[in-house]
N, C-alpha and C. Protein backbone atom coordinates (compact mmCIF):
# COMPACT_ATOMS: atom_id res chain seq x y z
N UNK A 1 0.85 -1.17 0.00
CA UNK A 1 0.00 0.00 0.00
C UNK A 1 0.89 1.23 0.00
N UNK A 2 0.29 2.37 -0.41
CA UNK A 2 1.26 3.75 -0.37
C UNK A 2 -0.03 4.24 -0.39
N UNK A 3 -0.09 5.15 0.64
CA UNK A 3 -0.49 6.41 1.54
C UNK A 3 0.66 7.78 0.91
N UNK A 4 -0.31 8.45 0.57
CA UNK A 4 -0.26 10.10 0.82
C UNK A 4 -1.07 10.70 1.85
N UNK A 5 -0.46 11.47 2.81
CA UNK A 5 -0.90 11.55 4.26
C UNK A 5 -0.62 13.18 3.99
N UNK A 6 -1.47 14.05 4.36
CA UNK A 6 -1.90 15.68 4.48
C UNK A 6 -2.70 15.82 5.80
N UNK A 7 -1.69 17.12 6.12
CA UNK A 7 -1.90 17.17 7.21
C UNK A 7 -3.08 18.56 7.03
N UNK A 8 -4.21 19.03 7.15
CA UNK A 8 -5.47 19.78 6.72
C UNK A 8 -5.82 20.28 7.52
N UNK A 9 -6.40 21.68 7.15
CA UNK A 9 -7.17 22.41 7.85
C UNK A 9 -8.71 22.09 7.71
N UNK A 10 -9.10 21.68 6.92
CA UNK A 10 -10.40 21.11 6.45
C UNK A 10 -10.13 20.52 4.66
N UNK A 11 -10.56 19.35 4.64
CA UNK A 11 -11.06 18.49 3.48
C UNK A 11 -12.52 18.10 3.30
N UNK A 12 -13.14 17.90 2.20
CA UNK A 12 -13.83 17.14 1.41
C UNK A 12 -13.55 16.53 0.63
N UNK A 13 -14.56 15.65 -0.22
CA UNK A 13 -14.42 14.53 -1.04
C UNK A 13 -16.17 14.62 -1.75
N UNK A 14 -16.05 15.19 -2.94
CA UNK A 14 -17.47 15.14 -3.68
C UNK A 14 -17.49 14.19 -4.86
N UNK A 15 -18.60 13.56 -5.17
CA UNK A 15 -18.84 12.64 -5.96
C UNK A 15 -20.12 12.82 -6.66
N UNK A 16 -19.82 13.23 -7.97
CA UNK A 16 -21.47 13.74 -8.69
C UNK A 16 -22.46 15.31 -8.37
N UNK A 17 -21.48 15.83 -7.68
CA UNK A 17 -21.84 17.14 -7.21
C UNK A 17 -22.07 17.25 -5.72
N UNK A 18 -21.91 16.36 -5.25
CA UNK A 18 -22.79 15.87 -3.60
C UNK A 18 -21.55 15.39 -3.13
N UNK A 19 -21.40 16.10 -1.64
CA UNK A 19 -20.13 15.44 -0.68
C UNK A 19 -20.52 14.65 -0.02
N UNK A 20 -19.60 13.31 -0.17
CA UNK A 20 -19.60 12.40 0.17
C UNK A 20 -18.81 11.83 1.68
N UNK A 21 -17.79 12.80 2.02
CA UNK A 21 -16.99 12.69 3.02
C UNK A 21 -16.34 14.12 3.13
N UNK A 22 -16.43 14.51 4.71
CA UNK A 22 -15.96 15.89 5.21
C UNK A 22 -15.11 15.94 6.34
N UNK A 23 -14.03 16.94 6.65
CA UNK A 23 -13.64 16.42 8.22
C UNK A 23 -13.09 18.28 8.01
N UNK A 24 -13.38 18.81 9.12
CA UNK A 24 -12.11 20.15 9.73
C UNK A 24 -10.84 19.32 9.64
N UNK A 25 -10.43 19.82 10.68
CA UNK A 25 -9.06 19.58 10.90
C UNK A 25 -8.44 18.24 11.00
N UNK A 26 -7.51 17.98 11.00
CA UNK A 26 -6.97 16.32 10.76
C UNK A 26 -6.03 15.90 9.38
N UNK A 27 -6.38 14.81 8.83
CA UNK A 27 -5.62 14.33 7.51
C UNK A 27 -6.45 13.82 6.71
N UNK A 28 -5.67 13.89 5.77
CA UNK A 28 -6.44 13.63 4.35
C UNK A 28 -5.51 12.30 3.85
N UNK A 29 -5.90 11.65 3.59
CA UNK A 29 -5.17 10.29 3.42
C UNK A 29 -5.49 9.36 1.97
N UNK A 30 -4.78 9.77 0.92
CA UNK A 30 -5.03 9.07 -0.24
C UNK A 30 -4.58 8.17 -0.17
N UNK A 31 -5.07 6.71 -0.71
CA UNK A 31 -4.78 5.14 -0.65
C UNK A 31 -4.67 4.44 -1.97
N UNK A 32 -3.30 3.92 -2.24
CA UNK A 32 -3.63 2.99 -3.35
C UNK A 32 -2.59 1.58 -2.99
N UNK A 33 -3.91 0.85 -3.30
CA UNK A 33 -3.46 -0.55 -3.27
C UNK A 33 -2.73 -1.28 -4.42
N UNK A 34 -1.89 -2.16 -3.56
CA UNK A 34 -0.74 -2.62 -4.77
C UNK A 34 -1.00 -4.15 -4.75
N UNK A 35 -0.81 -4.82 -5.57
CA UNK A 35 -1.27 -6.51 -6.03
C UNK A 35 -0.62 -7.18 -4.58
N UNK A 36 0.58 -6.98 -4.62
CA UNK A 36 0.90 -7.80 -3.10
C UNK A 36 0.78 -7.24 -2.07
N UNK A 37 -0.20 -5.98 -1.53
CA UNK A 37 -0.32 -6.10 -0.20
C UNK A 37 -1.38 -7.13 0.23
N UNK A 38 -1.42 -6.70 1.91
CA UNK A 38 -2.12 -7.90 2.78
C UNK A 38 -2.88 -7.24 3.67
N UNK A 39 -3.69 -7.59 4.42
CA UNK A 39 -4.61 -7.09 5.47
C UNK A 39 -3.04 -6.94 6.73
N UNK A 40 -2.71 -7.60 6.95
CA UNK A 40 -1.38 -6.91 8.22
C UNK A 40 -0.41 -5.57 7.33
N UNK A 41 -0.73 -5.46 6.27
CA UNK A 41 0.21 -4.05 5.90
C UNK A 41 -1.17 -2.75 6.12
N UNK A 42 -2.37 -3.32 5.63
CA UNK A 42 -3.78 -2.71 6.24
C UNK A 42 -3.48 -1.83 7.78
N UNK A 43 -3.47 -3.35 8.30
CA UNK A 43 -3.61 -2.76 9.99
C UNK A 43 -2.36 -2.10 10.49
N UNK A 44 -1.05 -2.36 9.60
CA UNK A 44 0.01 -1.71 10.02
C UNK A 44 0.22 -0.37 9.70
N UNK A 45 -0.45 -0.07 8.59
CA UNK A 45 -0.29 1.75 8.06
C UNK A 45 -1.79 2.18 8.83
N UNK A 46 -2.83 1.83 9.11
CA UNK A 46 -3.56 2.68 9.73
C UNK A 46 -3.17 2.80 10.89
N UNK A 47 -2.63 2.17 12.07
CA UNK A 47 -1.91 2.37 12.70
C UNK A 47 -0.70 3.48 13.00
N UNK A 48 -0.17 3.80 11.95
CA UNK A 48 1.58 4.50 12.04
C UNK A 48 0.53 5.56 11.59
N UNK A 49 -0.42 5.96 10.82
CA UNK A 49 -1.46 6.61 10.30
C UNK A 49 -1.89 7.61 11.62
N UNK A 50 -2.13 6.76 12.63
CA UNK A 50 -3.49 7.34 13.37
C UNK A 50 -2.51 7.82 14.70
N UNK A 51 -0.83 7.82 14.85
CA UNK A 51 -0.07 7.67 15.30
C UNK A 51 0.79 8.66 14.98
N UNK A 52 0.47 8.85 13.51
CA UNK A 52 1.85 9.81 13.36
C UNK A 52 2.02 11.30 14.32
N UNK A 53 2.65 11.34 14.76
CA UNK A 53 2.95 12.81 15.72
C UNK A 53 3.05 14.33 14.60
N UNK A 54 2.38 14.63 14.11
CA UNK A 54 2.49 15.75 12.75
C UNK A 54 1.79 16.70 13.13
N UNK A 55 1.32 16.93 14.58
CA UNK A 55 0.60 18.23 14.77
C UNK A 55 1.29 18.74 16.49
N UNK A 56 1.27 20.29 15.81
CA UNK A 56 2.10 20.89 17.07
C UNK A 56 1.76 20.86 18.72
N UNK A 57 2.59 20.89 19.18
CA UNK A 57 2.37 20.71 20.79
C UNK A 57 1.79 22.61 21.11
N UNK A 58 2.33 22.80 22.37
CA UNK A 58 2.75 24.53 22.99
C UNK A 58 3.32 24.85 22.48
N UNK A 59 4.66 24.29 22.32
CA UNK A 59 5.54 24.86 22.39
C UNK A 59 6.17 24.93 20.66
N UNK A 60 5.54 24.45 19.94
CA UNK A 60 5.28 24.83 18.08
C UNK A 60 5.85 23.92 17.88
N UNK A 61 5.95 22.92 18.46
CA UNK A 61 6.84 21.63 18.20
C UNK A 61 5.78 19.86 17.40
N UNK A 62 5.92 19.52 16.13
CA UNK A 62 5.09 18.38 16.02
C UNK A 62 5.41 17.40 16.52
N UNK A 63 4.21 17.13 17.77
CA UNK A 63 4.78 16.31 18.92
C UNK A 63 3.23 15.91 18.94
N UNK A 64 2.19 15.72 18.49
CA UNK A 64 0.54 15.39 18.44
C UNK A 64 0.20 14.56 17.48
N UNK A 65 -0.60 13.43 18.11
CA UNK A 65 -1.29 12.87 16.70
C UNK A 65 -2.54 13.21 16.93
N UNK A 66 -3.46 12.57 15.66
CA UNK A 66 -4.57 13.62 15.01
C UNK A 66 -5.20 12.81 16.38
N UNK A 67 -5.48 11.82 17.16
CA UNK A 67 -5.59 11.30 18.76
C UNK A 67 -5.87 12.52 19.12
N UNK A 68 -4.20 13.07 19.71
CA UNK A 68 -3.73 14.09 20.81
C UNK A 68 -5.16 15.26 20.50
N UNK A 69 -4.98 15.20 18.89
CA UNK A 69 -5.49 16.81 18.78
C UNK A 69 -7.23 16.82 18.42
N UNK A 70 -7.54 15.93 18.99
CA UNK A 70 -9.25 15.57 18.45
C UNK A 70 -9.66 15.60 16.90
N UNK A 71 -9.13 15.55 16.21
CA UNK A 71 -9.22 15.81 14.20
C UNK A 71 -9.53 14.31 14.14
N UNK A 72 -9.78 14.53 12.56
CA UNK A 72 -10.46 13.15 12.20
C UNK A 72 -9.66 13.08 10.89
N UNK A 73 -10.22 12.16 9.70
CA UNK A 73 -9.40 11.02 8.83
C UNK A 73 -10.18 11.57 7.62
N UNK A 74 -10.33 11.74 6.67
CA UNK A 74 -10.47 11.53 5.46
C UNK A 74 -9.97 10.28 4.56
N UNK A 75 -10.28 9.81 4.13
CA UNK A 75 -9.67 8.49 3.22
C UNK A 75 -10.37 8.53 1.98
N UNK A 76 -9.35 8.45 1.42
CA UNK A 76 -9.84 8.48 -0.56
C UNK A 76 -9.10 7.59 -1.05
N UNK A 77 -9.49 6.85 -1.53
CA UNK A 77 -8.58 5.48 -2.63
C UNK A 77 -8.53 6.51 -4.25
N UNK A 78 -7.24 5.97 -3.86
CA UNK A 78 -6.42 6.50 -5.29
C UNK A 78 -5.44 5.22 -5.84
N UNK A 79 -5.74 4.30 -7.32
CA UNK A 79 -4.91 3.71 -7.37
C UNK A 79 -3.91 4.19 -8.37
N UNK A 80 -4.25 5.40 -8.75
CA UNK A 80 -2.95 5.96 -9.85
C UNK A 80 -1.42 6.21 -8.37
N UNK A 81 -1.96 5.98 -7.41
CA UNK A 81 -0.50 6.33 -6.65
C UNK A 81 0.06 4.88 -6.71
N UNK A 82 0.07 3.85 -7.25
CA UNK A 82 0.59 2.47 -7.96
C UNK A 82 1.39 2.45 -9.15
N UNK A 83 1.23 3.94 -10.13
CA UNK A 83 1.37 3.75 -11.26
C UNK A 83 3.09 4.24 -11.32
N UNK A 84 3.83 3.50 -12.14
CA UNK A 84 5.12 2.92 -12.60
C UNK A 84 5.32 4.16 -13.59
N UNK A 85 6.00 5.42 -13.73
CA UNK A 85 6.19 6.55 -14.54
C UNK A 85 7.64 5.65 -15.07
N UNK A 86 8.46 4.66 -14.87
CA UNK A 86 9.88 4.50 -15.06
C UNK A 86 10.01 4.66 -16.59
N UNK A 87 9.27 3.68 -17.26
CA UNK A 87 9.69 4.01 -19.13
C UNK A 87 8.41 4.65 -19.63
N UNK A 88 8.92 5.51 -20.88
CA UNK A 88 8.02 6.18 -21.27
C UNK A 88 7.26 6.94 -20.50
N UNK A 89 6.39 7.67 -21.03
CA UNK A 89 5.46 9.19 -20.49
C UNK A 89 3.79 8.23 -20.13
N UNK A 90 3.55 7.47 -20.25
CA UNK A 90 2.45 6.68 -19.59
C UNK A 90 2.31 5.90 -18.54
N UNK A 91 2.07 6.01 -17.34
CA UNK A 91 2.42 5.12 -16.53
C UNK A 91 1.69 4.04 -16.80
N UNK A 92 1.99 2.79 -16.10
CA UNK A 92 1.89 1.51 -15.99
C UNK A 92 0.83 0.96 -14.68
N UNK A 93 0.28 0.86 -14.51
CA UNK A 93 -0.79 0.35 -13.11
C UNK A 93 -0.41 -1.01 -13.19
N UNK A 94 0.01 -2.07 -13.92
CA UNK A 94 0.07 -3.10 -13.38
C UNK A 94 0.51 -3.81 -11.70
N UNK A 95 1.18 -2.77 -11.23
CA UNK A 95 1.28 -2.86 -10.08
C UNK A 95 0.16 -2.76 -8.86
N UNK A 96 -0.84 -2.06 -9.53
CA UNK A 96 -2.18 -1.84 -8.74
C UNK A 96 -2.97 -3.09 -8.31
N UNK A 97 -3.96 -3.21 -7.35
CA UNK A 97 -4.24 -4.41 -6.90
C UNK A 97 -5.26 -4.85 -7.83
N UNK A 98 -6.24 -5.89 -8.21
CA UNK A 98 -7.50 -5.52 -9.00
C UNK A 98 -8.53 -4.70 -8.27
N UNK A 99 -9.98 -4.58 -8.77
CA UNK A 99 -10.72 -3.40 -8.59
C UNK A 99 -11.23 -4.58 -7.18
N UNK A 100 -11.60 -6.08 -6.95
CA UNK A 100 -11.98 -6.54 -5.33
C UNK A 100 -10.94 -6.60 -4.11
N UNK A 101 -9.89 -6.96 -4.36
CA UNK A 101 -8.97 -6.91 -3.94
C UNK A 101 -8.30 -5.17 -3.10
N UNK A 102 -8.40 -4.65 -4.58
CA UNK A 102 -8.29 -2.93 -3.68
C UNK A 102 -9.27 -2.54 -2.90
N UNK A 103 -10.67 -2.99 -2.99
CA UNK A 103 -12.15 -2.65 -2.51
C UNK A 103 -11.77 -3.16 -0.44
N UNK A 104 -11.30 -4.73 -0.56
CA UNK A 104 -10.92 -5.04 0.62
C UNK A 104 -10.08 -4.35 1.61
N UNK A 105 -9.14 -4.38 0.71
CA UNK A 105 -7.75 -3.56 1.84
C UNK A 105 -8.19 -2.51 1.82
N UNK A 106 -8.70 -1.76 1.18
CA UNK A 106 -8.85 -0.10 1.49
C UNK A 106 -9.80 -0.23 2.64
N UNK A 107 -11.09 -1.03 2.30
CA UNK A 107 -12.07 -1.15 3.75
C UNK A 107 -11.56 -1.49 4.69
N UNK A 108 -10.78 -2.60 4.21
CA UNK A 108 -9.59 -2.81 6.17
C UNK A 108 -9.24 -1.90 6.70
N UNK A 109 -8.55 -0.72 5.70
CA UNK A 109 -7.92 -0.06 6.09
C UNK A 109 -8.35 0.63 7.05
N UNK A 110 -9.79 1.40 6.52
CA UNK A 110 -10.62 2.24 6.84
C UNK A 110 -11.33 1.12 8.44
N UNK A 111 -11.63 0.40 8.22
CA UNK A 111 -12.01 -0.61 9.42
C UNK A 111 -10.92 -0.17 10.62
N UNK A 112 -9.72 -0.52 10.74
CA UNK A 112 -8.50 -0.65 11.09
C UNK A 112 -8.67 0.61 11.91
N UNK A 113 -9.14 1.77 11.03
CA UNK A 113 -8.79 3.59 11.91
C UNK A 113 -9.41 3.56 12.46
N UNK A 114 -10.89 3.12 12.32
CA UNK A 114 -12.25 3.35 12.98
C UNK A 114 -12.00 2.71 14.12
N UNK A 115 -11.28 1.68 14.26
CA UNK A 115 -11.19 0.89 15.53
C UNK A 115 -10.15 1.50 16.46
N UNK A 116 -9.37 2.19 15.68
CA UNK A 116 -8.13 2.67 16.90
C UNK A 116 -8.94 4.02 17.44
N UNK A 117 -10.12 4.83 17.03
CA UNK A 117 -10.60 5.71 17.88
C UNK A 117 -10.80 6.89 16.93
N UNK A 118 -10.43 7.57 16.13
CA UNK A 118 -10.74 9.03 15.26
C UNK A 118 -11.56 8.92 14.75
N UNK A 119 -12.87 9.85 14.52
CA UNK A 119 -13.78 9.96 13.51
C UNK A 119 -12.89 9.77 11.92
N UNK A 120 -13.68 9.13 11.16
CA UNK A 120 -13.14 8.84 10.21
C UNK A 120 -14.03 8.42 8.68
N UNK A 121 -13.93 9.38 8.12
CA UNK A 121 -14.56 9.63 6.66
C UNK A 121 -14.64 9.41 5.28
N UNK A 122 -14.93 9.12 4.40
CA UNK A 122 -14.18 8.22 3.03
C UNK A 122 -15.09 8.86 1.83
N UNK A 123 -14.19 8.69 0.89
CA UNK A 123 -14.57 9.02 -0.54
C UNK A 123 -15.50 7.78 -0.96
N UNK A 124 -15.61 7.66 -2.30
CA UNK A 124 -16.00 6.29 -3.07
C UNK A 124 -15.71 5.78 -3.59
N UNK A 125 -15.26 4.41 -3.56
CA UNK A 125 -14.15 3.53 -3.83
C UNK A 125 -14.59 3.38 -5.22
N UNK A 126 -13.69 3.74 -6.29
CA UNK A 126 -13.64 3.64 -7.82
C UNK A 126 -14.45 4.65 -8.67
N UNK A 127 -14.92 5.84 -7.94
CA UNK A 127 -16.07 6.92 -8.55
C UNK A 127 -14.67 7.70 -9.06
N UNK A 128 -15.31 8.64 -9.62
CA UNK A 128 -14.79 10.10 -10.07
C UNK A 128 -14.94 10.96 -8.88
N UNK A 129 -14.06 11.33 -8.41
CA UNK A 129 -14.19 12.04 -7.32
C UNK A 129 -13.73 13.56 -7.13
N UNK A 130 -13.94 14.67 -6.74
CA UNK A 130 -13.04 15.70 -6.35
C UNK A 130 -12.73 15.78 -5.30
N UNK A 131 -11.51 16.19 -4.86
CA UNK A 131 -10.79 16.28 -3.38
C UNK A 131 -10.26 17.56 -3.37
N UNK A 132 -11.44 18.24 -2.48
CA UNK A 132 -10.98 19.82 -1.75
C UNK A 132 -10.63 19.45 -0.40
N UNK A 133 -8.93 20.37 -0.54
CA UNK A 133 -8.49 20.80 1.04
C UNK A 133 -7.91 21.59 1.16
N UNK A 134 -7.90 22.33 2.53
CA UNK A 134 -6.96 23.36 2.90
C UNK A 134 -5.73 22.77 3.61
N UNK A 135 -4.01 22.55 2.82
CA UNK A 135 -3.44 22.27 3.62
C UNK A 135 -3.17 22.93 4.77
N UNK A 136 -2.56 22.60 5.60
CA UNK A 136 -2.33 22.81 7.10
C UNK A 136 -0.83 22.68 7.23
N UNK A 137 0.09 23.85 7.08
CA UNK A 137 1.65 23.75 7.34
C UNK A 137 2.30 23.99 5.76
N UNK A 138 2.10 23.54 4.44
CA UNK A 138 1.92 22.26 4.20
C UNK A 138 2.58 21.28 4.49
N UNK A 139 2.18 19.80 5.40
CA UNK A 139 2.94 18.85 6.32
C UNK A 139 2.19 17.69 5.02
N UNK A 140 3.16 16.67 4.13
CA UNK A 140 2.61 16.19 3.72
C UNK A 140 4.08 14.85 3.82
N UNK A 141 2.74 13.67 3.90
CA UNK A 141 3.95 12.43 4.31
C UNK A 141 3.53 11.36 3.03
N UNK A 142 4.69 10.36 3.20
CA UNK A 142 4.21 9.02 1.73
C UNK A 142 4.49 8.01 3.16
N UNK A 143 3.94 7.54 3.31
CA UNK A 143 3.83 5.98 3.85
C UNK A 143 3.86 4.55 2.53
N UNK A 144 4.43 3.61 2.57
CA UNK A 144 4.36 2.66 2.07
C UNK A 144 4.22 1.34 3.15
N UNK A 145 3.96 0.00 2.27
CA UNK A 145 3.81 -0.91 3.41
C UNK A 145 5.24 -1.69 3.32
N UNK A 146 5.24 -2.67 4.38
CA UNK A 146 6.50 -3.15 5.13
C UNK A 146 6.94 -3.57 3.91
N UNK A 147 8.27 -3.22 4.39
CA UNK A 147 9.68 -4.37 3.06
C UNK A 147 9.52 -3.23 1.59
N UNK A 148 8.97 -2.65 1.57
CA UNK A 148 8.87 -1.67 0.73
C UNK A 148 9.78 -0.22 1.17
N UNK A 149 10.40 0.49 0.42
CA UNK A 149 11.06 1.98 0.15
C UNK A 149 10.80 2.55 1.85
């Protein structure tokens, strides 16, 4: 899996003109699944996810997770963050998981946050979507899953 993790002042996620998922403050978390992940790389990035320390203490220091700071989750599946730019100007998705397979792990994923405690919000898995946010800092992280970069 590879996570793009934004750290936000407020996000949405609209689908067909109508928002589908909203949060103030917190992260915005794009998801794309890759053919060999697993439900333990699932539970291991929502985890480091719901954990990461990326929001300031007193003392202006990022020492808070979105926990510490009461914010919530956004989650949007994106599987172009799979796609292979190495030859030529077209990328390659073969690396992407198929369309049931990505449907699972992304819901784990999303399962996984909901259980460690943050309100937590989602796009629509395989729609056309738009993603409005206000970054926050801009604080923006790549997570991948284990044995990976």
């Amino acid at each position: 899996m590879k996570l793009v993790i934004q750290r936000v002042k407020s996000a949405k996620v609209d689908v067909g003109g109508k928002t589908v998922g909203e949060i103030g403050s917190g992260l915005l978390v794009l998801v794309g699944v890759s053919r060999d992940d697993t439900a333990a790389d699932a539970g291991h990035l929502a985890k480091k996810t719901a954990n990461l320390r990326i929001f300031d203490d007193e003392a202006c220091v990022m020492n808070r997770s979105v926990f510490e700071t009461g914010g919530s989750i956004l989650v949007v599946s994106q599987f172009t963050l799979c796609g292979d730019c190495k030859k030529g100007n077209r990328p390659s998705y073969i690396a992407a998981a198929p369309s049931e397979k990505g449907l699972k792990l992304y819901e784990e994923y999303v399962k996984q946050l909901r259980e460690l405690g943050p309100r937590v919000e989602t796009g629509t898995f395989q729609a056309e979507m738009e993603v409005h946010l206000v970054n926050d800092g801009p604080v923006t992280l790549i997570l991948e899953s284990t044995g990976k970069r």
